[in-house]
N, C-alpha and C. Protein backbone atom coordinates (compact mmCIF):
# COMPACT_ATOMS: atom_id res chain seq x y z
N UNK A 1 5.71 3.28 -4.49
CA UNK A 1 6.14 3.52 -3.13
C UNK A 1 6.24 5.02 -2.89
N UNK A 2 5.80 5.42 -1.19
CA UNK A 2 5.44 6.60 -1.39
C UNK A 2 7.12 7.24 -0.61
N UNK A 3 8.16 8.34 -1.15
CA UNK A 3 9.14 8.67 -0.51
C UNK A 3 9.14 9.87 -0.12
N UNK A 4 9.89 10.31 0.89
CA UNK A 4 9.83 11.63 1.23
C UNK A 4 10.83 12.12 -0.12
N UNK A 5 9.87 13.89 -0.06
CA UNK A 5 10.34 14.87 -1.49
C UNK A 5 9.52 14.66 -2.77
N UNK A 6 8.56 13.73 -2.47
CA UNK A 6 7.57 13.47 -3.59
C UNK A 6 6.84 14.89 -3.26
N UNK A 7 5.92 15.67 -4.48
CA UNK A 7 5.36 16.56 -4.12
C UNK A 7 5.22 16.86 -5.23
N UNK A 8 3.96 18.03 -5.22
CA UNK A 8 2.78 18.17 -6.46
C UNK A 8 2.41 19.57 -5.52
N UNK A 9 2.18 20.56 -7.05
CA UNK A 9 1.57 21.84 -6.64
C UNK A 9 0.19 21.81 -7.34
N UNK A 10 -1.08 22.93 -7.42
CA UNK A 10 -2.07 23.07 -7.57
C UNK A 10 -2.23 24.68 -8.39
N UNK A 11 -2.53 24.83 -9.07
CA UNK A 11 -2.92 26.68 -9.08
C UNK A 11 -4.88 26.50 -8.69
N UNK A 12 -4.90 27.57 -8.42
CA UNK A 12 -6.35 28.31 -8.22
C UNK A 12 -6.46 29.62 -8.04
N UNK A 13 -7.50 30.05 -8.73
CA UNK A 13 -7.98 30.93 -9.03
C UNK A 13 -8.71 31.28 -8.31
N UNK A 14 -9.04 32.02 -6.98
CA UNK A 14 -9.68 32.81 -6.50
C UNK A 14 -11.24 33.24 -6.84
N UNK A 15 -12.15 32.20 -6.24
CA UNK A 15 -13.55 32.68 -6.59
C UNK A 15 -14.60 33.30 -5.83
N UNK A 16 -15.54 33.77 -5.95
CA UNK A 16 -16.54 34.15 -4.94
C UNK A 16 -17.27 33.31 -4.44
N UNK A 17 -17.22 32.01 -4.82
CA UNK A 17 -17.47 30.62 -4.14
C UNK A 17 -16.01 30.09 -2.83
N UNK A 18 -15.13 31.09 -2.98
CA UNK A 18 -14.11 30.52 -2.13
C UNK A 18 -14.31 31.44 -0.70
N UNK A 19 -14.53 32.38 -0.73
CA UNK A 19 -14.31 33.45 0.15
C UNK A 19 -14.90 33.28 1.56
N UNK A 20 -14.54 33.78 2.35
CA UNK A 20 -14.86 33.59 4.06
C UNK A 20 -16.41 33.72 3.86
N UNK A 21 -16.96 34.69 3.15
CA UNK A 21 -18.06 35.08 3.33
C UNK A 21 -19.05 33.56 2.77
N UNK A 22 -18.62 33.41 1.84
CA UNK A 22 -19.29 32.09 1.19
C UNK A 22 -19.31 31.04 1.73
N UNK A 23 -18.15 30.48 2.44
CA UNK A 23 -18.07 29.52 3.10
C UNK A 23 -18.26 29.43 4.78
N UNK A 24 -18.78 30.57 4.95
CA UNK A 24 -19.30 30.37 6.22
C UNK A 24 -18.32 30.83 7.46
N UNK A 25 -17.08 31.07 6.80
CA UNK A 25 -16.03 31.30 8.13
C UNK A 25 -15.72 32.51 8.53
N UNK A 26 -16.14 33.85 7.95
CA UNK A 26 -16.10 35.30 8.29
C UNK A 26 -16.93 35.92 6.95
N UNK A 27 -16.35 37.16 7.32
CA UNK A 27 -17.34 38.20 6.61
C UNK A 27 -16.39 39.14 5.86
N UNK A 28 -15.41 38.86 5.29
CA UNK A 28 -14.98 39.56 4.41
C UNK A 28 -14.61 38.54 2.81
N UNK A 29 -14.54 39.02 2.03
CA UNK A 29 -14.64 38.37 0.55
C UNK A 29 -13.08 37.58 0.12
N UNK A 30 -12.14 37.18 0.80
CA UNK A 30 -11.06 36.63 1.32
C UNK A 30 -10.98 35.08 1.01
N UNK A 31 -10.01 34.70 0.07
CA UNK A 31 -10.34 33.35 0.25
C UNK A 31 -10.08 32.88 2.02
N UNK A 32 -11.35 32.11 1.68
CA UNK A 32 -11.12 31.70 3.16
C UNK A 32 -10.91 30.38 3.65
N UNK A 33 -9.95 29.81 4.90
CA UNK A 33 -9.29 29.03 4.95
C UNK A 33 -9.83 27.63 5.06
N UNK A 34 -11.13 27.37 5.13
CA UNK A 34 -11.82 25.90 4.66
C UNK A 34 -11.20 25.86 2.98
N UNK A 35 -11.01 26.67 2.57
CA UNK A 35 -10.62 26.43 1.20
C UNK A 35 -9.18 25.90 1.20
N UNK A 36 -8.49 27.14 1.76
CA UNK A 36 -7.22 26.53 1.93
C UNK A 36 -6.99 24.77 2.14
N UNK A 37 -7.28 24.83 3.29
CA UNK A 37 -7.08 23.92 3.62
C UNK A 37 -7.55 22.30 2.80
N UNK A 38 -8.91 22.57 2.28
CA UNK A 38 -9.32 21.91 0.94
C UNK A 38 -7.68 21.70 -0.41
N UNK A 39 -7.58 22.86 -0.58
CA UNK A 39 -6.38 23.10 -1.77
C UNK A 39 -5.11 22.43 -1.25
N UNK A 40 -4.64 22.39 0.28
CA UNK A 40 -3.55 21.61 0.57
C UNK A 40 -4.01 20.28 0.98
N UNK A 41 -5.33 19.68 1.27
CA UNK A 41 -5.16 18.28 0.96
C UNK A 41 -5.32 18.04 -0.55
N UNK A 42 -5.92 18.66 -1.46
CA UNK A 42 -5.89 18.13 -2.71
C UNK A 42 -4.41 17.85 -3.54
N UNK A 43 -4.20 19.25 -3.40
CA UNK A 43 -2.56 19.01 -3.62
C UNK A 43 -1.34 17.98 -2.71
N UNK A 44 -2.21 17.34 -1.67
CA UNK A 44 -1.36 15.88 -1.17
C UNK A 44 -1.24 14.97 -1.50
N UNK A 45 -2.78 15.07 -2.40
CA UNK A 45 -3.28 14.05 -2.84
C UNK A 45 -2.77 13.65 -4.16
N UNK A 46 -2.40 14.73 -4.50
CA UNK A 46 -2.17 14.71 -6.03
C UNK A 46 -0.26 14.09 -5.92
N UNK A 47 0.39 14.86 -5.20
CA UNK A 47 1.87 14.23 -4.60
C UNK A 47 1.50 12.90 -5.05
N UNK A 48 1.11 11.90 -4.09
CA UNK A 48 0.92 10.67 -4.33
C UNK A 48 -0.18 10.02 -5.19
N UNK A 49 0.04 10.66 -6.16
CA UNK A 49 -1.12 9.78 -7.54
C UNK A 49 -0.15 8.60 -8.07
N UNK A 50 -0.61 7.61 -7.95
CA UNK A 50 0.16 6.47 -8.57
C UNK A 50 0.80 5.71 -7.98
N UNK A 51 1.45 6.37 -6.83
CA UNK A 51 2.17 5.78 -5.70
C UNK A 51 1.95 4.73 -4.90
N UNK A 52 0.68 4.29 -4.77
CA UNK A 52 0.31 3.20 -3.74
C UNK A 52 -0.03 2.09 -4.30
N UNK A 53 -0.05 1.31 -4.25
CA UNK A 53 -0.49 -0.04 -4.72
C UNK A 53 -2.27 0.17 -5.02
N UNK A 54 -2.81 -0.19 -6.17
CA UNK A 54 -3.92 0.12 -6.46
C UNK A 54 -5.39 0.20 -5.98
N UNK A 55 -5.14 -1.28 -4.71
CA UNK A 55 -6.18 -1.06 -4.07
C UNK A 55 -6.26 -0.11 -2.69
N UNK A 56 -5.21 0.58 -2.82
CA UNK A 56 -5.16 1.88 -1.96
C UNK A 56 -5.48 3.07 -1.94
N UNK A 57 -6.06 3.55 -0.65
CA UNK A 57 -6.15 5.07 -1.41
C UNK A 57 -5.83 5.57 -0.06
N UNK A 58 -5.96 7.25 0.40
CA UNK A 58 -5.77 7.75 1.63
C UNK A 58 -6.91 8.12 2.10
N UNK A 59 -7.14 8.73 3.36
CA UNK A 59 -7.71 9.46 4.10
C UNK A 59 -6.90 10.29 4.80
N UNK A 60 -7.42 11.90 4.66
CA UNK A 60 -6.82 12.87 5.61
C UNK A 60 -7.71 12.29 7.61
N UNK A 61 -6.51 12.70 8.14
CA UNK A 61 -6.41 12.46 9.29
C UNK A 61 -6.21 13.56 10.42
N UNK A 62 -5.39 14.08 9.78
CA UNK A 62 -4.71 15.44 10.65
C UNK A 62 -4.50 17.12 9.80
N UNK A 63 -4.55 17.80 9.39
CA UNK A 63 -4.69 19.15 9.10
C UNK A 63 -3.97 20.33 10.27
N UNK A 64 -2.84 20.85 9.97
CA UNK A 64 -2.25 22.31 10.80
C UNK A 64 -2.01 23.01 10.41
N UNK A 65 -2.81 24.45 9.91
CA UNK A 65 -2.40 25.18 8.58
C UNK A 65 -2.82 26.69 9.28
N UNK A 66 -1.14 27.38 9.25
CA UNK A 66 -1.31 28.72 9.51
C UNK A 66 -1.47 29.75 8.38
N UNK A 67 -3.29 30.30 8.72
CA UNK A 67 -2.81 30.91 7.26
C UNK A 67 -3.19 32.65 7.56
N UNK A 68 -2.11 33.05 7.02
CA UNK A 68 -1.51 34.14 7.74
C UNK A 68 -1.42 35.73 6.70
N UNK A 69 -1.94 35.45 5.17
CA UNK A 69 -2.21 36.52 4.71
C UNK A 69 -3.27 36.48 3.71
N UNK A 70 -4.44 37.44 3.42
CA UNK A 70 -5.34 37.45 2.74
C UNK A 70 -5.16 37.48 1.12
N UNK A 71 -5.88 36.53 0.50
CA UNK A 71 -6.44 36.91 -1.02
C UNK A 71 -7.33 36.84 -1.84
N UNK A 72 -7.43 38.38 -2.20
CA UNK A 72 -8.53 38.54 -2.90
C UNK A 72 -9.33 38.20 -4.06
N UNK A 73 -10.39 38.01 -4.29
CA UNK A 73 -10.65 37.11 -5.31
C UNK A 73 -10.49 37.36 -6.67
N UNK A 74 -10.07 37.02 -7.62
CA UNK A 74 -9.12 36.72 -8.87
C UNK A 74 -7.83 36.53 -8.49
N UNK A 75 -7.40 37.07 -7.29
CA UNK A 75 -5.99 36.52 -7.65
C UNK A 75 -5.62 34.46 -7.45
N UNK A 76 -4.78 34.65 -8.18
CA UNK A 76 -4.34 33.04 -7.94
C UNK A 76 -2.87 32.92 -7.05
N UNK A 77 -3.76 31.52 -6.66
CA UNK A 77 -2.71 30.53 -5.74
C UNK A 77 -2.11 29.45 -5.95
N UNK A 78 -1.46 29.54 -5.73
CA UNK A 78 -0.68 27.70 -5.67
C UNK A 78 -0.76 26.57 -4.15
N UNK A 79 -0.90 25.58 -4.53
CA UNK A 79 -0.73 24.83 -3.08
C UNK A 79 -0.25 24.14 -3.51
N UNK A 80 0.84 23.63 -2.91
CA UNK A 80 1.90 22.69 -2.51
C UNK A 80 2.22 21.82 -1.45
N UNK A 81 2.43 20.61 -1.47
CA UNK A 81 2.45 19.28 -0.73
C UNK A 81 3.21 18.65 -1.01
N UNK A 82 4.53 18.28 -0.22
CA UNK A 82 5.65 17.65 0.16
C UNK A 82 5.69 16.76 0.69
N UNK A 83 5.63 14.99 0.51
CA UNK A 83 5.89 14.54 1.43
C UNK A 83 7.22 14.46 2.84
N UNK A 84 7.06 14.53 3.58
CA UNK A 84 8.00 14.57 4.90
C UNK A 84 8.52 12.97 5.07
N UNK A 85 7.59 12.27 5.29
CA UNK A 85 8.00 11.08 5.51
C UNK A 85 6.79 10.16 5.50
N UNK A 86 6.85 8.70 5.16
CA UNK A 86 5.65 7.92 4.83
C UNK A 86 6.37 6.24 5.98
N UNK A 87 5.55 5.55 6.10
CA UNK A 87 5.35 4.21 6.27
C UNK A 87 3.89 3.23 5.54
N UNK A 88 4.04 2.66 6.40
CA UNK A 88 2.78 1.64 5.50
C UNK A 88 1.86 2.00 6.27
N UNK A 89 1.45 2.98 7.08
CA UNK A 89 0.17 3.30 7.40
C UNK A 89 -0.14 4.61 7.66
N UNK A 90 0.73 5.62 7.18
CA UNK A 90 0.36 7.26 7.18
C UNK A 90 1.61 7.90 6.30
N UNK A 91 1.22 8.97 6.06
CA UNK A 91 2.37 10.02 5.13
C UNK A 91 1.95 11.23 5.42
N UNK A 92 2.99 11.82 5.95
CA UNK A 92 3.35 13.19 6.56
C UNK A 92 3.77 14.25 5.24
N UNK A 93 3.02 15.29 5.54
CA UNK A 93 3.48 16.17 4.39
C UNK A 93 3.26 17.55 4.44
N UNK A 94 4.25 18.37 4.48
CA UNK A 94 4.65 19.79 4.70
C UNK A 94 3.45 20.60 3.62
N UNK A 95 2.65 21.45 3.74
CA UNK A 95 1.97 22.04 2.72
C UNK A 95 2.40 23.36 2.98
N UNK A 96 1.81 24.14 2.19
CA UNK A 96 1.70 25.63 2.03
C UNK A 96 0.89 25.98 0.68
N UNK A 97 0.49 27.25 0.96
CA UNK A 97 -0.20 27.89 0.02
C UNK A 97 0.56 29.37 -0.48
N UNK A 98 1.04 30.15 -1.67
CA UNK A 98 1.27 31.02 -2.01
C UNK A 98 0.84 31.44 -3.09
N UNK A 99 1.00 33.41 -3.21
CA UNK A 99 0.25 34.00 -4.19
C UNK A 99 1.05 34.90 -4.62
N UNK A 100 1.78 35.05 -5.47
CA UNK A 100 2.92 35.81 -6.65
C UNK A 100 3.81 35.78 -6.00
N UNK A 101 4.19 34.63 -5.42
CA UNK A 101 5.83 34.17 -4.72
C UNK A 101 5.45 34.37 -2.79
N UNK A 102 4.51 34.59 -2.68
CA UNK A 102 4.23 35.20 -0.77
C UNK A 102 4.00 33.96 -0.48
N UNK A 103 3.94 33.11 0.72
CA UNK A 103 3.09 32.54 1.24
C UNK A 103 2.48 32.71 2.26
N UNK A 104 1.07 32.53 1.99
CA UNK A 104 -0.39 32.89 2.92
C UNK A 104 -0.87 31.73 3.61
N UNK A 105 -0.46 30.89 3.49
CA UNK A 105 -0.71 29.92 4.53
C UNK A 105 0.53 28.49 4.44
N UNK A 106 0.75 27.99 5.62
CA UNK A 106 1.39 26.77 5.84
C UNK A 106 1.47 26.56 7.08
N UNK A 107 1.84 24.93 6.98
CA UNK A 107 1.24 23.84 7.74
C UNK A 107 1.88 22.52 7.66
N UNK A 108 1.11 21.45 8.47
CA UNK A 108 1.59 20.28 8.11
C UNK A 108 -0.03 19.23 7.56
N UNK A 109 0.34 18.16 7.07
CA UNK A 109 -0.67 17.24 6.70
C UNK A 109 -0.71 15.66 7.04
N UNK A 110 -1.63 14.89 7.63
CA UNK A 110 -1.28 13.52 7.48
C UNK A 110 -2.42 12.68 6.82
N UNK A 111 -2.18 12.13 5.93
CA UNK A 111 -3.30 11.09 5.72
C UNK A 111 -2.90 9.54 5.95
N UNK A 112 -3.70 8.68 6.13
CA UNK A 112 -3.43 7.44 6.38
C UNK A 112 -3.84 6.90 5.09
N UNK A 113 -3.28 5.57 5.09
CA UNK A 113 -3.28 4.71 4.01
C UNK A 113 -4.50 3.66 4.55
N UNK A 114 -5.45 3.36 3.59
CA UNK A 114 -5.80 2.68 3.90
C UNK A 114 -6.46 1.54 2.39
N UNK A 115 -7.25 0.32 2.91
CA UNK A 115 -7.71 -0.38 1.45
C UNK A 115 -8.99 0.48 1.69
N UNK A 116 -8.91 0.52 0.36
CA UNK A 116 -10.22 1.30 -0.50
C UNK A 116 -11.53 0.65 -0.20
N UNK A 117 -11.36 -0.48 -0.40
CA UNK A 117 -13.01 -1.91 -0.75
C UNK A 117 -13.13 -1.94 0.78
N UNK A 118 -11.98 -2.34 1.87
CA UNK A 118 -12.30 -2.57 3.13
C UNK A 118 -13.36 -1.58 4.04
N UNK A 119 -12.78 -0.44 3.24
CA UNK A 119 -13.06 1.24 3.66
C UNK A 119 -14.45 1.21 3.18
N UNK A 120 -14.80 1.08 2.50
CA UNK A 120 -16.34 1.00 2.16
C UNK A 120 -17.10 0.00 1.89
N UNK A 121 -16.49 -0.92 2.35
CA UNK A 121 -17.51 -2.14 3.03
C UNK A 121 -18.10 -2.00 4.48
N UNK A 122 -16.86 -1.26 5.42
CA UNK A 122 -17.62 -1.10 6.66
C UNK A 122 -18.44 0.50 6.46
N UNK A 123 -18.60 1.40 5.59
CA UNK A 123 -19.17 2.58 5.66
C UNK A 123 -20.69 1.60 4.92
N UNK A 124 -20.52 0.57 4.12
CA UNK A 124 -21.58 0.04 3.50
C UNK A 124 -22.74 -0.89 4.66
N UNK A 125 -21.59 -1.51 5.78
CA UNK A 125 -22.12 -2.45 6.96
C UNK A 125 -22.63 -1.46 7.88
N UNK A 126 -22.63 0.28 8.12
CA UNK A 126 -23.38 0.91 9.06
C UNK A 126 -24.32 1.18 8.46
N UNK A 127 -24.70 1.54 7.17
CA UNK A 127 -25.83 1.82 6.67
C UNK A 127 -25.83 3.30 6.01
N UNK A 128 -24.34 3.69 5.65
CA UNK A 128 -23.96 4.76 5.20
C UNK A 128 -23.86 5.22 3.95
């Protein structure tokens, strides 16, 4: 069962595969925030490992992530994911990202719960 205060951090390391420039979102060498935002659903995800009944899994739904100071590549980050609050069909969860105690980005997160097999039976019935 998934409760609010469940929560799981991440480190990363800062690559030249992460950076604005690489990923398409600006032009300076910066991790850039498709990443972020990647690193705080993973780290949501990771919050609730085990938590759901097995034939469950999530989908992100919603993403709000202010991210508000640059880092450069080698340095490392952490992301962190809190759940806020859950029911039987979504879980809310506070993220953020920080780098030697700062934080450079935060936000909120929602993913929905859904069955796994159901979920890709109809991605299997469009022809996907």
């Amino acid at each position: 069962m998934v409760t609010p205060g469940s929560n799981a951090s991440i480190t990363f390391v800062v690559d030249e595969a992460s950076t604005a420039i690489a990923l398409g979102s600006g032009d300076v060498p910066v991790l850039g925030t498709p990443r972020v935002v990647a690193l705080c659903e993973e780290a949501s995800v990771v919050a609730i490992d085990g938590l759901l009944d097995p034939e469950q899994t999530t989908v992100g739904t919603n993403i709000s992530v202010d991210h508000t100071a640059p880092s450069a590549v080698g340095s490392t980050v952490v992301a962190t994911a809190t759940v806020v609050s859950a029911d039987d069909r979504s879980i809310e969860f506070s993220v953020a990202v920080a780098e030697a105690g700062q934080t450079v980005a935060e936000g909120t997160h929602r993913r929905a719960i859904i069955n796994r097999a159901r979920f890709l039976n109809r991605l299997a019935g469009r022809g996907l």
